[in-house]
Protein backbone atom coordinates (compact mmCIF):
# COMPACT_ATOMS: atom_id res chain seq x y z
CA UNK A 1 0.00 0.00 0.00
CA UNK A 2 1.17 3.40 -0.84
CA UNK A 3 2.35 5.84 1.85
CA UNK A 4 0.03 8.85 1.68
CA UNK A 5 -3.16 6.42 1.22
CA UNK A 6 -2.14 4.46 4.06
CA UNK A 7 -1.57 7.56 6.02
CA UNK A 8 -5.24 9.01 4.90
CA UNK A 9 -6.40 5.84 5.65
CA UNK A 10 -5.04 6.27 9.46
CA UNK A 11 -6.30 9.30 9.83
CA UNK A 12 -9.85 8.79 9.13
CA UNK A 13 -10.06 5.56 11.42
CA UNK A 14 -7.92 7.22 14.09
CA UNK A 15 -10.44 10.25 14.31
CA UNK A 16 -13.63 7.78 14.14
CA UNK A 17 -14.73 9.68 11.04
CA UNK A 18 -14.55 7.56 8.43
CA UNK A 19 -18.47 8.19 7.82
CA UNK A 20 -18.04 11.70 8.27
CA UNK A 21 -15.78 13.52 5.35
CA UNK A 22 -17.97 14.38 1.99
CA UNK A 23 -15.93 12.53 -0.55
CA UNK A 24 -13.26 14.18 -2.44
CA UNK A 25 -13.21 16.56 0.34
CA UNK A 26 -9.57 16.52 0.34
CA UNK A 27 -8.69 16.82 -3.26
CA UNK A 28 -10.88 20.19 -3.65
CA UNK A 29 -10.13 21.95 -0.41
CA UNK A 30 -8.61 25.25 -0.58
CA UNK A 31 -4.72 25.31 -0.56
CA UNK A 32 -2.89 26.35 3.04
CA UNK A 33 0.54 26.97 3.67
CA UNK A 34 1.37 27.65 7.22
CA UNK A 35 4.88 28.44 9.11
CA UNK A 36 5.84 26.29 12.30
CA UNK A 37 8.78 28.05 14.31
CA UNK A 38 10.06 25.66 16.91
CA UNK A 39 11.77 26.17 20.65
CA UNK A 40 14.83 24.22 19.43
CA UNK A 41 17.20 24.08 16.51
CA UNK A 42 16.07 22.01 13.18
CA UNK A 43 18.96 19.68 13.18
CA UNK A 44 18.47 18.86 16.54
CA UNK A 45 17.67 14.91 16.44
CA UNK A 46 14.86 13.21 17.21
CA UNK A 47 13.26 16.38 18.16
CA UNK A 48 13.74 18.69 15.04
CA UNK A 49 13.27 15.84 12.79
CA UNK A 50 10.01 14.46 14.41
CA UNK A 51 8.48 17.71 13.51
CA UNK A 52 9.89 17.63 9.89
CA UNK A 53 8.00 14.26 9.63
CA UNK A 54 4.98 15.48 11.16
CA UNK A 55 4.90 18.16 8.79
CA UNK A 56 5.61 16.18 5.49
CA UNK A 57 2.32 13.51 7.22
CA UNK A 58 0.13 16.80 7.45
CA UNK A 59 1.10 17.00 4.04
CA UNK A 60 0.55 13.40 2.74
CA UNK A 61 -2.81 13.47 4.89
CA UNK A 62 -4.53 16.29 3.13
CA UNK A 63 -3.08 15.87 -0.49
CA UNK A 64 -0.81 18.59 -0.01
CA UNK A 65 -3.36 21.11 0.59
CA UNK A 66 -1.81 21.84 3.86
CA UNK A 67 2.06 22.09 3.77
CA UNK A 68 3.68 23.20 6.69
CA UNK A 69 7.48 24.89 6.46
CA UNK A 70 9.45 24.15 9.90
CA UNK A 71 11.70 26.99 11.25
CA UNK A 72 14.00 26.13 13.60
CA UNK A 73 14.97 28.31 16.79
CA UNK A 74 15.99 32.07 15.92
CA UNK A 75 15.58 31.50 12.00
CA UNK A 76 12.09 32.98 12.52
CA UNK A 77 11.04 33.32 15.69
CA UNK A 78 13.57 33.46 19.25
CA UNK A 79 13.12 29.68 20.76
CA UNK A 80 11.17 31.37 24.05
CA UNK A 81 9.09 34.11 21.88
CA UNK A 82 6.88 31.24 20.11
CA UNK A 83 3.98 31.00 22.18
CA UNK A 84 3.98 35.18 21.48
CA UNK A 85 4.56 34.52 17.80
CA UNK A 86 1.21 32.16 17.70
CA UNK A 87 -0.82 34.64 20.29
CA UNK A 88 -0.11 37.74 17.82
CA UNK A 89 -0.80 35.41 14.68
CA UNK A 90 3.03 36.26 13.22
CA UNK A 91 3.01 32.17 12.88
CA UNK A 92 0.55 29.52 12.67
CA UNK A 93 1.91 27.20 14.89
CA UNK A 94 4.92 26.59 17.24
CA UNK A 95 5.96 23.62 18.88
CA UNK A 96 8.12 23.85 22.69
CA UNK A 97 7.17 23.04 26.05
CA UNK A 98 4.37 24.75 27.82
CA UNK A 99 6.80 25.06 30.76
CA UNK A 100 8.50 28.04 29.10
CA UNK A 101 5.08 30.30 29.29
CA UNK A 102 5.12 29.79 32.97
CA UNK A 103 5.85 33.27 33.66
CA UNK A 104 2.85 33.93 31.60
CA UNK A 105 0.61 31.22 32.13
CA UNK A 106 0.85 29.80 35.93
CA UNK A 107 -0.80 26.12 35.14
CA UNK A 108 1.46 25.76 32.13
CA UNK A 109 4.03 23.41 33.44
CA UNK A 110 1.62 21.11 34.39
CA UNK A 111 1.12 20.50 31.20
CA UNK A 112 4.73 19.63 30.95
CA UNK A 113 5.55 17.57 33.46
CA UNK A 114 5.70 17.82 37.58
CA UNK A 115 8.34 17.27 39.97
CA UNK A 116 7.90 13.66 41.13
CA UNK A 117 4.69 13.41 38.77
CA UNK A 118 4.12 10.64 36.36
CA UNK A 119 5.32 9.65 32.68
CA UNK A 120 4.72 10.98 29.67
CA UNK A 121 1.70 8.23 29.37
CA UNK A 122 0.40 9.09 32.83
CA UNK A 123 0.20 12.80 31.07
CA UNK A 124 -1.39 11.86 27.77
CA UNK A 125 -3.58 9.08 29.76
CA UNK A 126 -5.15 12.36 31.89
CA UNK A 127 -5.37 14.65 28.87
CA UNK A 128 -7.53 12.20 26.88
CA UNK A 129 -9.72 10.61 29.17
CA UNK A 130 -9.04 12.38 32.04
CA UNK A 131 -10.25 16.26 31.41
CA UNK A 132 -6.83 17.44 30.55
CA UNK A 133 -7.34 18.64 27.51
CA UNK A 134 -10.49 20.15 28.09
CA UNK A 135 -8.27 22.76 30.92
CA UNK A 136 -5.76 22.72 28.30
CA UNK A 137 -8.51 24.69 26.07
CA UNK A 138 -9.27 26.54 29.10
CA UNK A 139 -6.23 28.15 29.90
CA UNK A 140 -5.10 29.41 26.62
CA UNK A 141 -8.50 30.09 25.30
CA UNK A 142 -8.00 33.70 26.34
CA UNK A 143 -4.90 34.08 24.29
CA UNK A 144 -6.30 32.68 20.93
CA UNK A 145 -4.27 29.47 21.18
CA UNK A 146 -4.91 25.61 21.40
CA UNK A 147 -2.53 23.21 21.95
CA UNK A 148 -2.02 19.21 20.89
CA UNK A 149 0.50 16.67 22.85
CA UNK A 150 3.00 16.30 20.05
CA UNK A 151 5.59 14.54 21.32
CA UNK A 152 7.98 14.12 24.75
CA UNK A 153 10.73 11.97 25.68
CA UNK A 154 10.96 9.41 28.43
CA UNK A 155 12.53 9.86 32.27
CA UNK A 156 15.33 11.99 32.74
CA UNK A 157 18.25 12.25 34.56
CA UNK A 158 18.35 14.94 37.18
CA UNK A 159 21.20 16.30 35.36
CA UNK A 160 24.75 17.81 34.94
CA UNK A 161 26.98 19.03 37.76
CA UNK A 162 30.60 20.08 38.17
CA UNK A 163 30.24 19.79 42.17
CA UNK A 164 29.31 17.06 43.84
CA UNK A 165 25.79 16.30 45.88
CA UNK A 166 26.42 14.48 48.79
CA UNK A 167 24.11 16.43 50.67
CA UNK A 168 21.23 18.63 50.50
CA UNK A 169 23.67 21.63 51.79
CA UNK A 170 25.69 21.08 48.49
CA UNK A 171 23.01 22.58 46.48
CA UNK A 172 23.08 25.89 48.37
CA UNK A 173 24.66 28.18 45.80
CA UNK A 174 25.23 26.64 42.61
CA UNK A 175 23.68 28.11 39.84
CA UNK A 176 21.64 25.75 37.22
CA UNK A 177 20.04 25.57 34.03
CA UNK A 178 16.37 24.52 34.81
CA UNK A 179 12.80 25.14 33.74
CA UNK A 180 9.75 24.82 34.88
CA UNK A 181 8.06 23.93 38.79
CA UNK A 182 11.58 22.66 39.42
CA UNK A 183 13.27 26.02 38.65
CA UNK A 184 11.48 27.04 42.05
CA UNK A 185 12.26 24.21 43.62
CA UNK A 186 15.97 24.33 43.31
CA UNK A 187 15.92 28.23 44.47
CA UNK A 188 13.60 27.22 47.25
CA UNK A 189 16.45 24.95 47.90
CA UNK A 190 19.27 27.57 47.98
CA UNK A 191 20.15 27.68 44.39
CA UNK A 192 19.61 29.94 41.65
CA UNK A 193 18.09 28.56 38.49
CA UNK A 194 18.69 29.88 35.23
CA UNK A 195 16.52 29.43 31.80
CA UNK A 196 18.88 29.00 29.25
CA UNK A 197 18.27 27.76 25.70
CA UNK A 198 19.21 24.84 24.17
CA UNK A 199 21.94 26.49 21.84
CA UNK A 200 23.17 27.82 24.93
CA UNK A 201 23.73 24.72 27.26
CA UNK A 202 26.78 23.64 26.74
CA UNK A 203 28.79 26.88 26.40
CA UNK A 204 27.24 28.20 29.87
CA UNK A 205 28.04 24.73 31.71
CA UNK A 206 31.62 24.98 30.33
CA UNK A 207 32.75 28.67 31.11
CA UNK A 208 31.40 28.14 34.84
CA UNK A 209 28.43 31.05 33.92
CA UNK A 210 26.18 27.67 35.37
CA UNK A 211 27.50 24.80 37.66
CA UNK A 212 24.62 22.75 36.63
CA UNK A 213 22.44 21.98 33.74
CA UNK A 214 19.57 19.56 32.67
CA UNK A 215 18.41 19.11 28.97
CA UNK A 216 16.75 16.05 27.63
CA UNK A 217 18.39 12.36 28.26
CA UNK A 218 21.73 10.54 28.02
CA UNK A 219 21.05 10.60 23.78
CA UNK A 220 20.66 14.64 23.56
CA UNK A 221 22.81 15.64 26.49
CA UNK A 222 25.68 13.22 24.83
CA UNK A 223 25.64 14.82 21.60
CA UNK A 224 25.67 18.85 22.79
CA UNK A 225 28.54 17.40 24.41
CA UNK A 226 27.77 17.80 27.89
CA UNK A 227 29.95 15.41 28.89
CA UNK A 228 32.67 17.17 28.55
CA UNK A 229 31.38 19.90 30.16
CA UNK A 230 30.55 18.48 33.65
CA UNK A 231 31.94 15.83 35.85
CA UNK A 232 28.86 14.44 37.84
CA UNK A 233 25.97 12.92 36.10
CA UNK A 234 23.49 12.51 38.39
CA UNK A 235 20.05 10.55 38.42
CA UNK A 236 16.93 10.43 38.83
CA UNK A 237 15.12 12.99 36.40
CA UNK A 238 12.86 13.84 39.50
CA UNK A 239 11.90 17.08 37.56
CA UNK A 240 10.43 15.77 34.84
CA UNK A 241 9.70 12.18 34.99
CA UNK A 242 8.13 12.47 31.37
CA UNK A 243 7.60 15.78 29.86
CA UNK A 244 5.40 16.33 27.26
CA UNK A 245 5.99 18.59 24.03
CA UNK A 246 3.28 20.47 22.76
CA UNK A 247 1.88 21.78 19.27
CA UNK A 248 0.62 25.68 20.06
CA UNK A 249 -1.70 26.38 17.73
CA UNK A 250 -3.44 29.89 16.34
CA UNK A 251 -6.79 29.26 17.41
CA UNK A 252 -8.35 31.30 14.39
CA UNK A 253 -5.91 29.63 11.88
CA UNK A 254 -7.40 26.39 13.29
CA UNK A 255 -11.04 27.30 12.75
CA UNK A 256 -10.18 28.54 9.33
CA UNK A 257 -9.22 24.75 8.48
CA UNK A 258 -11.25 22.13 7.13
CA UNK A 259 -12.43 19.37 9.53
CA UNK A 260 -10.56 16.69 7.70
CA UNK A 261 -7.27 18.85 8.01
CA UNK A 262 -7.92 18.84 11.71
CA UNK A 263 -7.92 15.54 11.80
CA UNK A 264 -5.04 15.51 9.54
CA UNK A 265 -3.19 17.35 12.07
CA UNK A 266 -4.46 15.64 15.04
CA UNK A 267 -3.66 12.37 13.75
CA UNK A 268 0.12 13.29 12.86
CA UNK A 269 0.90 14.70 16.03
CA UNK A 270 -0.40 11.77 17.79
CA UNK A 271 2.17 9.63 15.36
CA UNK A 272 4.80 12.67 16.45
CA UNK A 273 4.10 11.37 20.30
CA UNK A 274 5.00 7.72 19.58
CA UNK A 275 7.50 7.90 17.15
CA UNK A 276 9.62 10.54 19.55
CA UNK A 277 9.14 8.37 22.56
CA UNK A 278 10.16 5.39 20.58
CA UNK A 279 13.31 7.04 19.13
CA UNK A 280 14.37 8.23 22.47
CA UNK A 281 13.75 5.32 24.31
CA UNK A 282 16.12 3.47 21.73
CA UNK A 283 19.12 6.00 21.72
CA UNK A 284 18.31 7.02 25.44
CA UNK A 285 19.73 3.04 26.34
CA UNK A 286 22.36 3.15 24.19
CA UNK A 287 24.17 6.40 24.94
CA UNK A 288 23.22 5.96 28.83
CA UNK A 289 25.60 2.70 27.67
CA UNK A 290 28.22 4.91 25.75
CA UNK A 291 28.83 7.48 28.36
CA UNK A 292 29.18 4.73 30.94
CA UNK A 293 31.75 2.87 29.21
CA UNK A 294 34.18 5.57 28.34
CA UNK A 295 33.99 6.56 32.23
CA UNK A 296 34.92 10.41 31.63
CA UNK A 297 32.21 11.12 34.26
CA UNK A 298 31.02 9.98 37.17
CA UNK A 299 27.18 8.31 37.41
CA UNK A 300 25.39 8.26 40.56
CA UNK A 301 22.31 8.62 42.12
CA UNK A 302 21.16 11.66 44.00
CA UNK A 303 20.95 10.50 48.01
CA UNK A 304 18.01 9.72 49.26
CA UNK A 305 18.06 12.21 52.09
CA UNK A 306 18.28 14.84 49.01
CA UNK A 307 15.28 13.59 47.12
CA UNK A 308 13.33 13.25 50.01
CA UNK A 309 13.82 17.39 50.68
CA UNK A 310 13.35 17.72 46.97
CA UNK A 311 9.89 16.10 47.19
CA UNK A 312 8.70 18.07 50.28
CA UNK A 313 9.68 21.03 48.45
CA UNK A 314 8.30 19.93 45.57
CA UNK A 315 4.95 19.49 47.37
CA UNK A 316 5.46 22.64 48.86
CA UNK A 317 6.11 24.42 45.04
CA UNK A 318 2.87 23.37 43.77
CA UNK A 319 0.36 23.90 46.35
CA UNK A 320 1.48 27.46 46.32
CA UNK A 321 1.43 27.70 42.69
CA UNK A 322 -2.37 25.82 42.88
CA UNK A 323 -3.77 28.84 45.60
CA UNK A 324 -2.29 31.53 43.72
CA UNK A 325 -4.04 31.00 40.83
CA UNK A 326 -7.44 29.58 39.85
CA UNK A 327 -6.67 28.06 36.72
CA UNK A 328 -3.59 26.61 37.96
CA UNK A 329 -5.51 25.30 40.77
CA UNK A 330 -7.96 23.61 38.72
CA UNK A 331 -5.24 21.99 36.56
CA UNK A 332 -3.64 21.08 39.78
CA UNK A 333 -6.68 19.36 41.45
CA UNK A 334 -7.52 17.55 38.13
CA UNK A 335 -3.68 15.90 37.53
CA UNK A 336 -3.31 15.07 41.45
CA UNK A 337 -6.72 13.10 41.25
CA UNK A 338 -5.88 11.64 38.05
CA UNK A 339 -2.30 10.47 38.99
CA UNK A 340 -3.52 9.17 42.46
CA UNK A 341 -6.17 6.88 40.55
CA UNK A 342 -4.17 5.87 37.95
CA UNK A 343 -1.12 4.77 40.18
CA UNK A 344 -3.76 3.11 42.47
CA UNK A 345 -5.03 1.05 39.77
CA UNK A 346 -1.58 0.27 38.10
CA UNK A 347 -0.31 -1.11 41.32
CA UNK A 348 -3.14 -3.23 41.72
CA UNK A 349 -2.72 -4.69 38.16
CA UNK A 350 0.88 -4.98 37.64
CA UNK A 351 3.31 -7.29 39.42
């Protein structure tokens, strides 16, 4: 079977609207051709290619009547100024991680991921059948954006340091790259946390501007070289257990679609999700491997006596984000139900 039929094909049954497109619906539309600026360079793998394929499926889906150019970070738009770009309608769509818009948008990282929270399929479990998405809507309704899960990698590591943590005093002071609820959980801690982009990473951990820095997994950190730019690589990825990547879509760009182009669109980011988290599962084991057998760097495991602070904090961090806001409470309410039924229900069914 051909590629773009069995791609169509996909789409209709993975929308349930097989019954539901007039035929030769996508043959006559009318002829789009959007701009997607993303929070990270193009040739970054996994990542900047994912997107390249989800645009070239959008493409195959709807019979090129919706083609899709991909922008990587600063060729268009700066990599934090996207969700601005969609707001303001300069771009169509962006793709990041809602965790960057926290300053503007205090629910956003839960969107992301949460200190100690689940995976990535505890996330997308909660935002399909769990009202998620529906306070996903919610929140950036008001700005004239909607979002889609579009992608996220598996566990993390907790990151990159050129000091060692033997305590919970030996974070007092350092200063580290680090988004989201964790950013306030670090300062909280006695550090000071520092948003740097990508681009930026490895250049900041190796002049000493940051003693710290966490990016994506051993597969990403490996190749922006990070390992020569620390000693300590430490685990668990407490912060983000599983983030999720999101599609930021101009909401009136959206309505001015087709339905069968939404599904288009909905039905290649969902293939986006799986084939990132398959990728990065795959290269994630084998570079963990790499950096472990050339020994340049030291593994270990955060002590326990420093996660357990972490956590407290961490609790701390987002019931004070949850009464300062009502939308962030909401979100918050909704995620710590969800994630105390699902866990309850895995435990009981796995072994």
């Amino acid at each position: 079977m051909k590629r773009r039929s069995f791609l169509k094909s996909t789409a209709i049954f993975a929308a349930g609207a097989a019954t539901s497109l007039p035929k030769g619906a996508l043959a006559a539309g009318k002829k789009f051709r959007w701009r997607l600026a993303l929070g990270v360079p193009k040739t970054l793998p996994i990542w900047g290619p994912g997107i390249e394929r989800f645009a070239t499926n959008v493409e195959a889906l709807t019979d090129k009547g919706l083609r899709i150019r991909v922008y990587g970070a600063g060729e268009l738009i700066p990599a934090l100024e996207t969700f601005d770009a969609v707001k303001s309608e300069k771009i169509e769509m962006g793709h990041s991680a809602a965790y960057y818009w926290q300053g503007k948008l205090p629910a956003a990282p839960f969107f992301t991921a949460v200190p100690f929270g689940g995976t990535i399929f505890e996330t997308l479990s909660w935002l399909q059948g769990g009202g998620g998405q529906d306070l996903y809507d919610e929140m950036l309704a008001p700005h004239g954006v909607l979002a889609l899960a579009c992608g996220g990698t598996p566990s993390q590591m907790a990151g990159w340091f050129n000091r060692p943590i033997n305590t919970f005093e030996d974070l007092k002071g350092i200063k580290i790259r680090i988004p989201g609820f964790a950013s306030k959980v670090y300062q909280l801690a006695g550090a000071t946390p520092v948003l740097v982009p990508g681009g930026e990473v490895f250049t900041s951990l190796s002049t000493g501007v940051i003693d710290a820095a966490e990016w994506v997994g051993p597969y990403h950190d490996y190749i922006l070289g990070l390992h020569k730019a620390a000693k300590y690589y430490y685990g668990p990825g407490w912060q983000e257990q599983g983030p999720l990547l999101e599609l930021m879509i101009n909401k009136k760009s959206w309505e001015s679609l087709p339905p069968e182009y939404q599904i288009a669109i909905k039905t290649a980011a969902n293939d986006t999700t799986l084939w990132m988290m398959n990728e990065f599962n795959a290269k994630n084991t084998e570079y963990f491997r790499k950096i472990a057998d050339e020994g340049k760097v030291k593994i270990a495991r955060l002590p326990a006596s420093v996660l357990e602070k972490l956590k407290a904090i961490s609790s701390q961090v987002l019931e004070e984000v949850a009464n300062a806001d009502p939308m962030a409470k909401k979100v918050h309410d909704s995620l710590s139900k969800f994630q105390k039924d699902y866990r309850a229900a895995l435990g009981a069914a796995t072994i």
